[in-house]
C-alpha atoms as a PDB file:
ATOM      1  CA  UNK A   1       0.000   0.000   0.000  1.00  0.00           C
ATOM      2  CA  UNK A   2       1.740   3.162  -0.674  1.00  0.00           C
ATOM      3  CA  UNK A   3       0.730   6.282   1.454  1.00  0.00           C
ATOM      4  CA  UNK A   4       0.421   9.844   0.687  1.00  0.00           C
ATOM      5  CA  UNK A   5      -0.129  12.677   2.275  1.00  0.00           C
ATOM      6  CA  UNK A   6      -2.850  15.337   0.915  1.00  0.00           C
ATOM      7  CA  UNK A   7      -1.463  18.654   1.818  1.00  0.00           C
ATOM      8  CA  UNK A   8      -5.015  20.087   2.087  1.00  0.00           C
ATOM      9  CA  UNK A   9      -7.599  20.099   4.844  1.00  0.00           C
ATOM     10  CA  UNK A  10     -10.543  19.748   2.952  1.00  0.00           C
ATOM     11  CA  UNK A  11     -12.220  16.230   3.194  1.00  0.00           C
ATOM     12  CA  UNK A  12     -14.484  16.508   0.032  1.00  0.00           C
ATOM     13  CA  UNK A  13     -11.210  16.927  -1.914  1.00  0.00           C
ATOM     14  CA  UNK A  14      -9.783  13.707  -0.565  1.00  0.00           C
ATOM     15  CA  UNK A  15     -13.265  12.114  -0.579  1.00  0.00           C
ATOM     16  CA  UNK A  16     -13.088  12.732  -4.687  1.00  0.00           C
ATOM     17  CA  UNK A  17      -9.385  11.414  -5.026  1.00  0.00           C
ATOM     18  CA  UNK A  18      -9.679   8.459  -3.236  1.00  0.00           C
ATOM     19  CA  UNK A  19     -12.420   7.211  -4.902  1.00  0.00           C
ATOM     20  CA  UNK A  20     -10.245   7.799  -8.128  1.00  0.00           C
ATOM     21  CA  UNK A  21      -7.462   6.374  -6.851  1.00  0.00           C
ATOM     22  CA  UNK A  22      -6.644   2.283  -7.563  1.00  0.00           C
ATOM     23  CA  UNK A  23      -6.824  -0.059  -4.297  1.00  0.00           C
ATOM     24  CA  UNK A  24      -3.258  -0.018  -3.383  1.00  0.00           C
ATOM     25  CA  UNK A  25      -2.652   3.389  -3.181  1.00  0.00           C
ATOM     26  CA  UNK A  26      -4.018   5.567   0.075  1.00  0.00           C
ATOM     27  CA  UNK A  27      -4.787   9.254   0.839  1.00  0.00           C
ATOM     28  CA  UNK A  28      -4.897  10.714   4.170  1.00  0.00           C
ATOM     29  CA  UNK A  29      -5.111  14.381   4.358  1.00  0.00           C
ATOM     30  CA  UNK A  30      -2.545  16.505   5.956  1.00  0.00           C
ATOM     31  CA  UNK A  31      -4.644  17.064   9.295  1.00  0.00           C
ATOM     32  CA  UNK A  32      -5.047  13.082   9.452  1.00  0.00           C
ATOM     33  CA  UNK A  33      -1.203  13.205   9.530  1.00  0.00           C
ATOM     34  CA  UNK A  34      -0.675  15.367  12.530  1.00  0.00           C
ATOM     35  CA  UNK A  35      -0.113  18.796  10.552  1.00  0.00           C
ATOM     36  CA  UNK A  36      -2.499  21.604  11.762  1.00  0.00           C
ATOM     37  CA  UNK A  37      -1.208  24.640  10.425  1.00  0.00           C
ATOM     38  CA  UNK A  38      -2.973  27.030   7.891  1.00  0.00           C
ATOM     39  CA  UNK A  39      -1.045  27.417   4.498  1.00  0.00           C
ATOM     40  CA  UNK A  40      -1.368  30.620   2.897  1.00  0.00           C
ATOM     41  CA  UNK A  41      -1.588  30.728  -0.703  1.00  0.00           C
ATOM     42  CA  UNK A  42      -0.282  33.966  -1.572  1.00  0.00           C
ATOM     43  CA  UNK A  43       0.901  33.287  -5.123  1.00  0.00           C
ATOM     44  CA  UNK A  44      -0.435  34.502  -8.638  1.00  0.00           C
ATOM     45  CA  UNK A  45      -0.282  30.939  -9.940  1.00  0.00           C
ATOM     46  CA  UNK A  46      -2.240  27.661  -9.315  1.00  0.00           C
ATOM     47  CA  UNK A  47       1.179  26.258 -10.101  1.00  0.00           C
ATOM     48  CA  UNK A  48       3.030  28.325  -6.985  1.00  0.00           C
ATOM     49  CA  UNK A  49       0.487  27.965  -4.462  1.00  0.00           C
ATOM     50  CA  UNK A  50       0.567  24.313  -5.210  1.00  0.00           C
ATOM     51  CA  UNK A  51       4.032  23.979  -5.397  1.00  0.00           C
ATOM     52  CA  UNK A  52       4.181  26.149  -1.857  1.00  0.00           C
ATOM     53  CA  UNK A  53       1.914  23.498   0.090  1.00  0.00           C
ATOM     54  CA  UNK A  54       3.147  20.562  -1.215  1.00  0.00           C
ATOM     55  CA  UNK A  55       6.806  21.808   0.113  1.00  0.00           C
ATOM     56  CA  UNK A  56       5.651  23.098   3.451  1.00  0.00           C
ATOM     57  CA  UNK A  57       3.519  19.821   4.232  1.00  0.00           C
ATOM     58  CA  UNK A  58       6.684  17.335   2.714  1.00  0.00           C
ATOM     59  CA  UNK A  59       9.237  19.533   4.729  1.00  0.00           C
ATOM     60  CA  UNK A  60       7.054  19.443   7.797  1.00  0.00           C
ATOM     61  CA  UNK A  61       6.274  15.731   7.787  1.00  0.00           C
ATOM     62  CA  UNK A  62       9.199  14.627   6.464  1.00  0.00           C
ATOM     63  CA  UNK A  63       7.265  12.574   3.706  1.00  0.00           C
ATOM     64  CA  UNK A  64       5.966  11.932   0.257  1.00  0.00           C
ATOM     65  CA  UNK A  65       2.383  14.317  -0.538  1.00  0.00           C
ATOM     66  CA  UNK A  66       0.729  16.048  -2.804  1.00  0.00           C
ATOM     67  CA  UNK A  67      -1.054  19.055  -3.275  1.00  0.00           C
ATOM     68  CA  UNK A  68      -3.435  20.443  -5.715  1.00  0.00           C
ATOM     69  CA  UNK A  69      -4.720  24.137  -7.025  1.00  0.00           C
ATOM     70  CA  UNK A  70      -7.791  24.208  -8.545  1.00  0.00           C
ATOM     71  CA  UNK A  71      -9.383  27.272 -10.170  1.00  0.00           C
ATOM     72  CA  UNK A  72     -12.689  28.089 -12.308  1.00  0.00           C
ATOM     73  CA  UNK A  73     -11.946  30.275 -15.405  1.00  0.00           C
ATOM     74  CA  UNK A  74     -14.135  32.211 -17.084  1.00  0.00           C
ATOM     75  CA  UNK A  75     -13.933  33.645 -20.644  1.00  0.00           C
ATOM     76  CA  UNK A  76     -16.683  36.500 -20.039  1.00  0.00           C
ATOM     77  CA  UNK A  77     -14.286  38.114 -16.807  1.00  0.00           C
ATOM     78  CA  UNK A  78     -10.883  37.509 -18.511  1.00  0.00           C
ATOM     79  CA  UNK A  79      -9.973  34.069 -16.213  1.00  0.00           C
ATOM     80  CA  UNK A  80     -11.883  35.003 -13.198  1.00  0.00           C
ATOM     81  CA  UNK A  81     -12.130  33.819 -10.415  1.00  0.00           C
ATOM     82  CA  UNK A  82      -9.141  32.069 -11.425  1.00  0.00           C
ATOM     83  CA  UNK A  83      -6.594  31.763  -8.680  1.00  0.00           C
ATOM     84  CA  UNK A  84      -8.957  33.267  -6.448  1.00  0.00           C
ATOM     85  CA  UNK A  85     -11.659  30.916  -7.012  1.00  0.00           C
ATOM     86  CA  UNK A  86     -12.040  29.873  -3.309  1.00  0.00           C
ATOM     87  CA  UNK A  87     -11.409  33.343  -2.025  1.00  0.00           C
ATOM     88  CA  UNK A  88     -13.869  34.933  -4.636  1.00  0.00           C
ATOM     89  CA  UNK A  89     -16.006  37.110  -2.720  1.00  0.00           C
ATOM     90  CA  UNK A  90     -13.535  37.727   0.093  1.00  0.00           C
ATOM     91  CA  UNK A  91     -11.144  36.121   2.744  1.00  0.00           C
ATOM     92  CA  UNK A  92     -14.400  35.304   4.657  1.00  0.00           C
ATOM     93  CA  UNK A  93     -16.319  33.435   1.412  1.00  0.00           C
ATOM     94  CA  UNK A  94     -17.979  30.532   1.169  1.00  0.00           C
ATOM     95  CA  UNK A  95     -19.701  28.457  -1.489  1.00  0.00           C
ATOM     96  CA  UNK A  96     -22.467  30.246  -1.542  1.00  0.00           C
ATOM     97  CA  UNK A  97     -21.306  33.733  -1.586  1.00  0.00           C
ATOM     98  CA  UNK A  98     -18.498  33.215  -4.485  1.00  0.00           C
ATOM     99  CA  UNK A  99     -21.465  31.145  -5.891  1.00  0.00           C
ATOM    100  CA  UNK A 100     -24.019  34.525  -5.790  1.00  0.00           C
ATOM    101  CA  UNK A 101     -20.369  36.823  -7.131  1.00  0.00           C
ATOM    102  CA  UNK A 102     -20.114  34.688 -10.197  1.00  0.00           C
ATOM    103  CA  UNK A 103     -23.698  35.043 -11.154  1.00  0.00           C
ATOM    104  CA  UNK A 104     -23.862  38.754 -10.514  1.00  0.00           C
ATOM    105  CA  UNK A 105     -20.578  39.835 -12.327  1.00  0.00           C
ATOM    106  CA  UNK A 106     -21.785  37.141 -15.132  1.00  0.00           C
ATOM    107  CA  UNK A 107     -25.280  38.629 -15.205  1.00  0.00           C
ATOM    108  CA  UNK A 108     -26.988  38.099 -18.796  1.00  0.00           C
ATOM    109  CA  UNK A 109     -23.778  37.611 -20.491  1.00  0.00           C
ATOM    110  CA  UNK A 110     -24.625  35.229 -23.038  1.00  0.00           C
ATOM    111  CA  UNK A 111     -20.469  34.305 -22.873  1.00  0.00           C
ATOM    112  CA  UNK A 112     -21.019  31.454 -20.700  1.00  0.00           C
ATOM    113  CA  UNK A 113     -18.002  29.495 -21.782  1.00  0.00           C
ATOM    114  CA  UNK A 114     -15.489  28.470 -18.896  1.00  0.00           C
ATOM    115  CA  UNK A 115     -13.266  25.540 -17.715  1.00  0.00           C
ATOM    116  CA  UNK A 116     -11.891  24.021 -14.397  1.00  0.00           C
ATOM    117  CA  UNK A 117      -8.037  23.747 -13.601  1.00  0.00           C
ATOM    118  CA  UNK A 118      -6.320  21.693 -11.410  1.00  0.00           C
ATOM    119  CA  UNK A 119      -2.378  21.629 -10.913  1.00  0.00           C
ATOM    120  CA  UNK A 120      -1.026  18.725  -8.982  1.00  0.00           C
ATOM    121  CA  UNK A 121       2.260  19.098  -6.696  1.00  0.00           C
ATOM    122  CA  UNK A 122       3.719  15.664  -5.955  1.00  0.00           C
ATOM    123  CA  UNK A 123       6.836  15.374  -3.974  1.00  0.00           C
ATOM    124  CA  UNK A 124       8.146  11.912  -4.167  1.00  0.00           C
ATOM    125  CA  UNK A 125      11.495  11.088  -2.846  1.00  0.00           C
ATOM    126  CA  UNK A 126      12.497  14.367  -2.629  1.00  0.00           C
ATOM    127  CA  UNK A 127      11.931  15.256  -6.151  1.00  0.00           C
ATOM    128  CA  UNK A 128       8.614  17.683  -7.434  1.00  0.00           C
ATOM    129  CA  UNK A 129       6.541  16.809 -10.194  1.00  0.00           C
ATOM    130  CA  UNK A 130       3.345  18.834 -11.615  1.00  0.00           C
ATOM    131  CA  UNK A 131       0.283  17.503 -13.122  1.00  0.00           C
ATOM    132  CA  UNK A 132      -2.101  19.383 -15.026  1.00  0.00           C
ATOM    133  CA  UNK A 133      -6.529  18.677 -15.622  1.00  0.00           C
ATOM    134  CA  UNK A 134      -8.635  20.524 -17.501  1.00  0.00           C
ATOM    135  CA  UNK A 135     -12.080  20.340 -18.042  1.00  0.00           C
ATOM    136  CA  UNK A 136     -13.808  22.719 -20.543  1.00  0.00           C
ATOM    137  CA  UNK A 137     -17.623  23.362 -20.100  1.00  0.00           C
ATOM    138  CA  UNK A 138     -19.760  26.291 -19.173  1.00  0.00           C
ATOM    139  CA  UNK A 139     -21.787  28.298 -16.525  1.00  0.00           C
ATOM    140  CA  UNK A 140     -25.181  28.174 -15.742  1.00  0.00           C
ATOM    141  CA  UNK A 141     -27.977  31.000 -15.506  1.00  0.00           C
ATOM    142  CA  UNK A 142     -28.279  29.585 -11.817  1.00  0.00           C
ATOM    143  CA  UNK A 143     -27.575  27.040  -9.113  1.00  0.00           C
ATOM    144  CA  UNK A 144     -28.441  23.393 -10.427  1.00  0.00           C
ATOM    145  CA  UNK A 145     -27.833  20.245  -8.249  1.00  0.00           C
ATOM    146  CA  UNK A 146     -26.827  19.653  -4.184  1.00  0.00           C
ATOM    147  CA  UNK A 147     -24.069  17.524  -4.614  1.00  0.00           C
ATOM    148  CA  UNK A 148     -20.209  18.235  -4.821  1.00  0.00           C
ATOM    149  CA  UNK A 149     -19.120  21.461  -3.697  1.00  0.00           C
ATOM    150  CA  UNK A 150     -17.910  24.605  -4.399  1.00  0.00           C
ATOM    151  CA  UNK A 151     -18.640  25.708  -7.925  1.00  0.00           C
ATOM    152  CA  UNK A 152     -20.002  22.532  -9.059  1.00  0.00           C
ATOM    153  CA  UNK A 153     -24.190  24.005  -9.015  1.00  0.00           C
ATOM    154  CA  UNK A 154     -22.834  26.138 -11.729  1.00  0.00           C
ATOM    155  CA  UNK A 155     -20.899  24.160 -13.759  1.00  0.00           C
ATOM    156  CA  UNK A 156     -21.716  21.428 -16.946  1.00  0.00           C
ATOM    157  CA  UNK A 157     -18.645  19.928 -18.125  1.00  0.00           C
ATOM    158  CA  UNK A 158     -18.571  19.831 -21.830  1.00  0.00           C
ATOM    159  CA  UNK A 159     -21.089  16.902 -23.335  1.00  0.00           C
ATOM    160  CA  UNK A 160     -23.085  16.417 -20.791  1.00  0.00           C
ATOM    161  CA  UNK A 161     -26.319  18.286 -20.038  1.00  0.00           C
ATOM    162  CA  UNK A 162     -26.280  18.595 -16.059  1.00  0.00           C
ATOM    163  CA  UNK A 163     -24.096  20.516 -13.432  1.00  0.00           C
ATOM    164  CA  UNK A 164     -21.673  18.824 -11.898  1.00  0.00           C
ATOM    165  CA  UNK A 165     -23.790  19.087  -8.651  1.00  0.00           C
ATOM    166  CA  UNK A 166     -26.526  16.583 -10.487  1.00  0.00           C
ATOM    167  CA  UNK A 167     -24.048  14.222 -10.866  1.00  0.00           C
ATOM    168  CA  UNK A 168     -23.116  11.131  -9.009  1.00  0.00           C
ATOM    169  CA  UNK A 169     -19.617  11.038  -7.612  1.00  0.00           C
ATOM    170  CA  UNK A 170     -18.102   8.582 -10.559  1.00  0.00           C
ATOM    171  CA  UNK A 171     -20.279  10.534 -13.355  1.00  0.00           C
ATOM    172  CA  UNK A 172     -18.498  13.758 -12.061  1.00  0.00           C
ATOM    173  CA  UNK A 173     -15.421  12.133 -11.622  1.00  0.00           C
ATOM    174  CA  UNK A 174     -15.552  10.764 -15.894  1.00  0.00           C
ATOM    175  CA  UNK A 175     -15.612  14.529 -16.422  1.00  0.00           C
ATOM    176  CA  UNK A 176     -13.027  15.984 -13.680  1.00  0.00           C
ATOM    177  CA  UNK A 177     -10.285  18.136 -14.099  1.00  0.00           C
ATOM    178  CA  UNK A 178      -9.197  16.806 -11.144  1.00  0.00           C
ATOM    179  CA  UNK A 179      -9.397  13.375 -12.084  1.00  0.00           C
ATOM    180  CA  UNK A 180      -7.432  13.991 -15.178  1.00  0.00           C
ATOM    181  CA  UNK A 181      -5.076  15.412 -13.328  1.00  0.00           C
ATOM    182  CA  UNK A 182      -4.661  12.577 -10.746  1.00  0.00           C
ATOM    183  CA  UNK A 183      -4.758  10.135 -13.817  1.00  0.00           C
ATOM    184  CA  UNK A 184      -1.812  11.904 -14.976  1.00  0.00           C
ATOM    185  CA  UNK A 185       0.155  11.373 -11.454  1.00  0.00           C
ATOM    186  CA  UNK A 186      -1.435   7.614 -10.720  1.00  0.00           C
ATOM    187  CA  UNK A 187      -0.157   6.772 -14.392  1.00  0.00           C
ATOM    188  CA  UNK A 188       3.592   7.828 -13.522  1.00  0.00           C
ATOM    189  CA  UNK A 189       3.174   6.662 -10.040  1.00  0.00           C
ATOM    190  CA  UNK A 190       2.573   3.148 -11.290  1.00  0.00           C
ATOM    191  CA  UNK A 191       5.526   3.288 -14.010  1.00  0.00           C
ATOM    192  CA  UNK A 192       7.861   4.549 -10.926  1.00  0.00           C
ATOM    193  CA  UNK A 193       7.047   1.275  -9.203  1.00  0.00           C
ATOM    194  CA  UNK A 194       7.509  -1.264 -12.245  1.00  0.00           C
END
């Protein structure tokens, strides 16, 4: 079984990569491993503020993790929210507010087109490695859907005709950004250990 740490706190995260991950590989998140500490994420990049947790988790734990960025970009407000996606309608936001920011600043644009971005961090042995997912689709007129989380009531991935929200955890995850992205890093994890 090889372990890895998730440097992020949030358990929906982890919820969605383990179930994409294969049997003998196991996420626990960085709180699970004893590491309590808030990481900012100061940087203009997914890439950097990945890179920056996955370091300060691996240097504080002393082990192999990952970390991930993930950001909503929208043609109609030039890549916003971007970077900023979690942080959208302040340091205080949650779902629900940068939910009811998007669909103001939006408003009746009929430029609807957008895309989610993950970068994956992995530190492995000492050595970094990114991983990038992207899933192209477009924003609705209004919230669709209770499942998922964050800007998934909004979102339906190209060629499908529901939000990610609708969607079951494996229908969302044959559409993910994120999953592509972890695909990426399972894919070189498994030729590392041939």
């Amino acid at each position: 079984m090889t372990r890895l740490i998730f440097a992020s706190a949030n358990p929906n995260k982890a919820k969605e990569i383990q179930a994409a991950l294969p049997e003998n590989f196991s996420v626990i998140t960085m709180k699970d491993a004893g590491f309590q500490n808030e990481i900012p994420e100061p940087y203009l990049t997914l890439e950097e503020n990945a890179q920056h947790k996955a370091r300060t988790v691996a240097k504080a734990l002393n082990a192999n993790c990952f970390s991930e960025d993930t950001g909503l970009e929208t043609d109609a407000l030039d890549g916003a929210p971007g970077v900023r996606s979690a942080r959208y309608a302040g340091e205080e936001a949650n779902d629900k507010k940068n939910i009811e920011k998007l669909l103001l600043e939006l408003g009746s644009n009929p430029l609807r087109n957008a895309r989610f971005k993950t970068v994956i961090v992995l530190i492995l042995d000492d050595e970094e490695y990114f991983f990038t997912g992207i899933c192209e689709g477009k924003i609705t007129t209004s919230v669709s859907g209770s499942g998922g989380f964050g800007y998934d009531p909004l979102f339906i991935p190209e060629g499908a005709e529901r939000t990610f929200a609708e969607m079951t955890l494996e229908e969302k995850n044959s559409f993910s950004h994120r999953k592509k992205a972890l695909s990426k890093m399972i894919a070189f994890l498994k030729e590392k250990n041939n």
